[in-house]
Protein backbone atom coordinates (compact mmCIF):
# COMPACT_ATOMS: atom_id res chain seq x y z
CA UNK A 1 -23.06 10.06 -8.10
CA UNK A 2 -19.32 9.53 -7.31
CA UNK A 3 -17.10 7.93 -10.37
CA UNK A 4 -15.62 4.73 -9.06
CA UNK A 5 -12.45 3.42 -10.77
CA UNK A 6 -12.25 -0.41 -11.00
CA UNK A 7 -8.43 -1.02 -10.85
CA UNK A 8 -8.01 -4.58 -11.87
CA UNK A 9 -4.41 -6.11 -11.96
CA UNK A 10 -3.58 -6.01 -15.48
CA UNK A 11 -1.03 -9.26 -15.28
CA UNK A 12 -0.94 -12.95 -13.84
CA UNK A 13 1.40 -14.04 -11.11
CA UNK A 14 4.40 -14.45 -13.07
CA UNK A 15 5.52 -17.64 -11.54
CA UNK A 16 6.73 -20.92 -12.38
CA UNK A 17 7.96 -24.28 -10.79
CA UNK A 18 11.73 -23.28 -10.31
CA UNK A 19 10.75 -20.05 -8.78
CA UNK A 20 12.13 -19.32 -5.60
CA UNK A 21 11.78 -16.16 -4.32
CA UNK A 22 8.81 -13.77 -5.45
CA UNK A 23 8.40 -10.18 -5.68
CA UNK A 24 5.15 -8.93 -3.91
CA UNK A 25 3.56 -5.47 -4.25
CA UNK A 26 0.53 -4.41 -4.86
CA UNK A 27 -0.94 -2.91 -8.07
CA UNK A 28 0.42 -0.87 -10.78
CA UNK A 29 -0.85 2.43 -11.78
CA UNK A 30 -4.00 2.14 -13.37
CA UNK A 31 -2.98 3.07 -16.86
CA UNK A 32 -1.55 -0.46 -16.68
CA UNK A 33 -4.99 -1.45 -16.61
CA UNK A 34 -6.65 0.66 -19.13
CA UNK A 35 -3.47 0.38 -21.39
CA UNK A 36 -3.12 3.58 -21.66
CA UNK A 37 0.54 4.07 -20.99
CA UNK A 38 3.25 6.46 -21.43
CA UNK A 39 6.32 6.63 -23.81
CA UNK A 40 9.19 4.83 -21.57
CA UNK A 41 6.64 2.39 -20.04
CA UNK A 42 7.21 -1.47 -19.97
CA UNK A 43 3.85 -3.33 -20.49
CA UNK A 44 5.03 -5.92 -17.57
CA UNK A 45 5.50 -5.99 -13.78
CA UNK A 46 6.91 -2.67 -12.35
CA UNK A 47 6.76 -1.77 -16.13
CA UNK A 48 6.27 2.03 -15.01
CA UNK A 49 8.50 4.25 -15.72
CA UNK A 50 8.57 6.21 -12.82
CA UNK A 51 9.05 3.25 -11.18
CA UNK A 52 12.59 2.67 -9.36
CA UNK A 53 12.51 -1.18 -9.49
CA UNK A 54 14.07 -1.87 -12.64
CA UNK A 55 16.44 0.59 -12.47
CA UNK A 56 18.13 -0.07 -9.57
CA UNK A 57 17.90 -3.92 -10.89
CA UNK A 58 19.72 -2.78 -14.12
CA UNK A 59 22.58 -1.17 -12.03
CA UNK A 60 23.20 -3.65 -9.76
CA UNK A 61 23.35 -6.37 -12.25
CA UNK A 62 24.93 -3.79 -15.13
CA UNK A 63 21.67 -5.56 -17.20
CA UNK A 64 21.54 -2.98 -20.18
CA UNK A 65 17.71 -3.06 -20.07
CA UNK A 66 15.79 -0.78 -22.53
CA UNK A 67 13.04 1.39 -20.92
CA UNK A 68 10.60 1.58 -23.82
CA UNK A 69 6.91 -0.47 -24.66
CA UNK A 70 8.34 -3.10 -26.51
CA UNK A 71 8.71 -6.68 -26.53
CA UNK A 72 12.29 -6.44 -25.90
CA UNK A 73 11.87 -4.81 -22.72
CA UNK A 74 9.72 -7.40 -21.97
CA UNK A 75 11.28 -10.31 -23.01
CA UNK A 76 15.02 -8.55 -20.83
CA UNK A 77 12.87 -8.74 -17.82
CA UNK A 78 11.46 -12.03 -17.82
CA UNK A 79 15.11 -13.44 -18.54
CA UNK A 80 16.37 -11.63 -15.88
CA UNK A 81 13.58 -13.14 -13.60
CA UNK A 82 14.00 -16.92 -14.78
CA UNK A 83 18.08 -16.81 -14.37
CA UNK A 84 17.51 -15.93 -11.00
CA UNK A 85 14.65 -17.94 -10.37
CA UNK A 86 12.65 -14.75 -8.78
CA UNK A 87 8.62 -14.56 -9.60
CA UNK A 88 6.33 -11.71 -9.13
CA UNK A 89 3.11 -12.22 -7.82
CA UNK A 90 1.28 -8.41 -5.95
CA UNK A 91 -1.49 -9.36 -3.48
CA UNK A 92 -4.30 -7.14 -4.61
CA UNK A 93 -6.15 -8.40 -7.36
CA UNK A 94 -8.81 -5.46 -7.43
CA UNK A 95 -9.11 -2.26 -6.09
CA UNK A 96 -11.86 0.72 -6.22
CA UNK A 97 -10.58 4.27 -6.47
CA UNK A 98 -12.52 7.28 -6.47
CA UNK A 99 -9.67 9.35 -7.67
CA UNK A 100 -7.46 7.88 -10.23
CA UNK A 101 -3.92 7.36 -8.86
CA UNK A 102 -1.60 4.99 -8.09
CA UNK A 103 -1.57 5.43 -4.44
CA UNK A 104 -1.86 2.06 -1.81
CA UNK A 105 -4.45 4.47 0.74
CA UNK A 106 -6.47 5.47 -1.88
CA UNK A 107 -7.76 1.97 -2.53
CA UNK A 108 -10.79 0.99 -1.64
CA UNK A 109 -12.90 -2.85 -1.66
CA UNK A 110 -10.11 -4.28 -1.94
CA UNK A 111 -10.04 -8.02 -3.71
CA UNK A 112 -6.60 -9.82 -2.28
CA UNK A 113 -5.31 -12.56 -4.57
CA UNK A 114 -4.70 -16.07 -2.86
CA UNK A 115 -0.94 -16.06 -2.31
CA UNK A 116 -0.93 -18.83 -0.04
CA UNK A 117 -2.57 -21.31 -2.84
CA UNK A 118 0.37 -19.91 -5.49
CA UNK A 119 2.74 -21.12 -2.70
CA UNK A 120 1.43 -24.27 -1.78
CA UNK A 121 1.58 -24.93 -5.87
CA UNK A 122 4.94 -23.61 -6.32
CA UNK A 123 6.93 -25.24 -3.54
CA UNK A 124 10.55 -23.88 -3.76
CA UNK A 125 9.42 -20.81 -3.03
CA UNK A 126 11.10 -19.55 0.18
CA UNK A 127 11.47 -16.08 0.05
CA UNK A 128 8.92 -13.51 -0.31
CA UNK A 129 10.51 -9.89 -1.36
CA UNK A 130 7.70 -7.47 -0.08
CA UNK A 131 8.12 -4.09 -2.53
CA UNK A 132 7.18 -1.60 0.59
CA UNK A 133 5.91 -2.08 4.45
CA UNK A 134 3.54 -2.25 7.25
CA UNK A 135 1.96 0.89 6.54
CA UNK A 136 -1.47 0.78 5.60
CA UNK A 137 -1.90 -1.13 2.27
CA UNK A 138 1.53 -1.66 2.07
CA UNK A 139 2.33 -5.23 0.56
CA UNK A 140 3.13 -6.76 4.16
CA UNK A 141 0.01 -5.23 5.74
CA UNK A 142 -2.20 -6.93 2.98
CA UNK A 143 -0.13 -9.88 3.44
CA UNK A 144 -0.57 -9.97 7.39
CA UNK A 145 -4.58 -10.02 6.56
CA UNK A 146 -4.11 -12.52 3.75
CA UNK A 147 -2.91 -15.12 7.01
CA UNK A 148 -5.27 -14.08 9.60
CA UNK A 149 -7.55 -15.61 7.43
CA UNK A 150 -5.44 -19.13 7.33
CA UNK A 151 -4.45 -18.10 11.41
CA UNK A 152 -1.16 -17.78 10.22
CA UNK A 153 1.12 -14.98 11.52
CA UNK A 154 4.57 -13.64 10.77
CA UNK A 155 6.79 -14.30 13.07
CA UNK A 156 10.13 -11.51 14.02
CA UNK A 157 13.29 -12.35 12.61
CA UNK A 158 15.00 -8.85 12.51
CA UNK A 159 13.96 -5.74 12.65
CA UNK A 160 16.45 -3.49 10.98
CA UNK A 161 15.52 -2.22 7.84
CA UNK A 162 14.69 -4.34 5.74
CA UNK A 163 12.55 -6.20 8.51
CA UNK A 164 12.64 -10.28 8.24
CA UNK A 165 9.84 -12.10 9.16
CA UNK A 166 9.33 -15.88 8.80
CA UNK A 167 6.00 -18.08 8.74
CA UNK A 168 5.37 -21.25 8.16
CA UNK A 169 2.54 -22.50 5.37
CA UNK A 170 -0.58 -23.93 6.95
CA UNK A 171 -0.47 -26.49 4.35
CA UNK A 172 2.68 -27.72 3.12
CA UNK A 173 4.45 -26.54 6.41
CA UNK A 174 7.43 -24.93 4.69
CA UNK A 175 9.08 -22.02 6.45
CA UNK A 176 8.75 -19.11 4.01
CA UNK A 177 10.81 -15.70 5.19
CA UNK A 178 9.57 -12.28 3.94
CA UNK A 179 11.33 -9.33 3.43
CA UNK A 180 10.09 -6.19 3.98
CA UNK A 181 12.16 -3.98 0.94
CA UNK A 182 12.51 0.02 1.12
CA UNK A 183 9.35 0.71 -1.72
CA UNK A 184 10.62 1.34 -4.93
CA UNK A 185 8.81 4.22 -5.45
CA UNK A 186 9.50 8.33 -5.30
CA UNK A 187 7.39 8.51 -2.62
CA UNK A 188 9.40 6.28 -0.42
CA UNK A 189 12.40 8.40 -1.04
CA UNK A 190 11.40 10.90 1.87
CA UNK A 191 11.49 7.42 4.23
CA UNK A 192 15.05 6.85 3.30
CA UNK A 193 16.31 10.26 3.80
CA UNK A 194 15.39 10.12 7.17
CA UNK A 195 17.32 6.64 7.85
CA UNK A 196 20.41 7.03 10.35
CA UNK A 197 22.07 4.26 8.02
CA UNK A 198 21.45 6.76 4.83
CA UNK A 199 22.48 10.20 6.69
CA UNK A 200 25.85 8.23 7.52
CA UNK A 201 26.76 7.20 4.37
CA UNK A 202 25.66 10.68 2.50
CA UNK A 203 27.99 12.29 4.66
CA UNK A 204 31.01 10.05 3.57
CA UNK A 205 29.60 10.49 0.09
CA UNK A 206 27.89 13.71 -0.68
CA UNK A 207 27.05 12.09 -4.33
CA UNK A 208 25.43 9.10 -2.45
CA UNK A 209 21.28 9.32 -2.86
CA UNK A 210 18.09 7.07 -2.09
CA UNK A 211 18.63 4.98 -5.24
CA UNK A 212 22.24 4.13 -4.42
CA UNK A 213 21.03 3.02 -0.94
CA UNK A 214 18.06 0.74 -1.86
CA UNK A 215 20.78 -0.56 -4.68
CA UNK A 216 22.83 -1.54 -1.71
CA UNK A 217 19.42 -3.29 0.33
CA UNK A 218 18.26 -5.20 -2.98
CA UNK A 219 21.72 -6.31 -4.31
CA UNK A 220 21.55 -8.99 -0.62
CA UNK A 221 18.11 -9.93 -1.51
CA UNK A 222 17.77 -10.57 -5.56
């Protein structure tokens, strides 16, 4: 018989009633869960530390943010978060995994957590900041699913990277925009090499690399 992984998310929308925008990906790795993490990891949202998040938030806002399991690190990134009024809240409650990674197309049965009830709560939310895509189990494909359900869909606003949609809430009728951001992740790093926008601008600046460019996308959006 097969070893199934249950990768639950390990934390609770981090959201309150000044929040308006909110940072939506999907799960963490699943040491997260099992709390089995590694030396330089944040026990928080994008707490990983091969995650690219938090770096690229501590460069653009010059945050001096320790990288280590502590409750300082912590406590840095939730101030961070309330100044700016920005929440986090990843769609995917629960996942199965046969093989124990942290990648989006290796999860299977996959639980989706109620955004739309977290935004018809939270009303001054208009922006959400997707952390990655349309690609299969991406944040925005889980998110289109999430509104077929209501009959909601997004509707175009742009789409140059990063794409803008806009919907508006089956309940309270707010227009919400997304924002679909260049993943912070290693993996995503491949995507942005091949960008016309990123090939320009390393050839002006050989030193130039992928986290200097999503620095550039995220500093418009956070």
């Amino acid at each position: 018989m097969q070893y199934v992984f249950k990768h639950t998310h390990p934390y609770e929308p981090f959201i309150d009633h000044i929040t308006e925008k909110l940072i939506v990906g999907t799960l963490p790795p699943p040491r997260f869960t099992t709390g089995e993490l590694k030396k330089g990891d944040v026990d928080f949202c994008y707490g990983s530390r091969d995650g690219q998040l938090w770096p690229i938030l501590n460069e653009i806002f010059d945050l001096s943010l320790v990288f280590e399991t502590t409750a300082k690190a912590i406590k840095q990134r939730k101030a961070f978060l309330i100044g700016r009024k920005i929440g986090v809240c990843d769609i995917v409650a629960s996942a199965e995994r046969t093989k124990i990674d942290a990648s989006d197309v290796g999860m299977q049965n996959i639980e989706l957590r109620d955004v739309l009830s977290y935004l018809e709560k939270y009303t001054k939310v208009h922006t959400l900041l997707f952390t990655g895509g349309n690609s299969k189990n991406g944040p925005e494909y889980f998110f289109r699913k999430h509104l077929k359900e209501y009959s909601v869909s997004l509707v175009r606003i742009s789409d140059e990277v990063p794409r803008i949609h806009q919907f508006t809430h089956p309940i309270t009728k707010t227009i919400i925009k997304t924002v679909s951001l260049i993943a912070p992740s290693g993996a995503a790093n491949r995507a942005v090499g091949s960008l016309e926008s990123y090939k320009r601008m390393k050839k002006e600046n050989p030193s130039f690399n992928t986290l200097d460019y999503r620095g550039l996308q995220y500093k418009d959006y956070f």
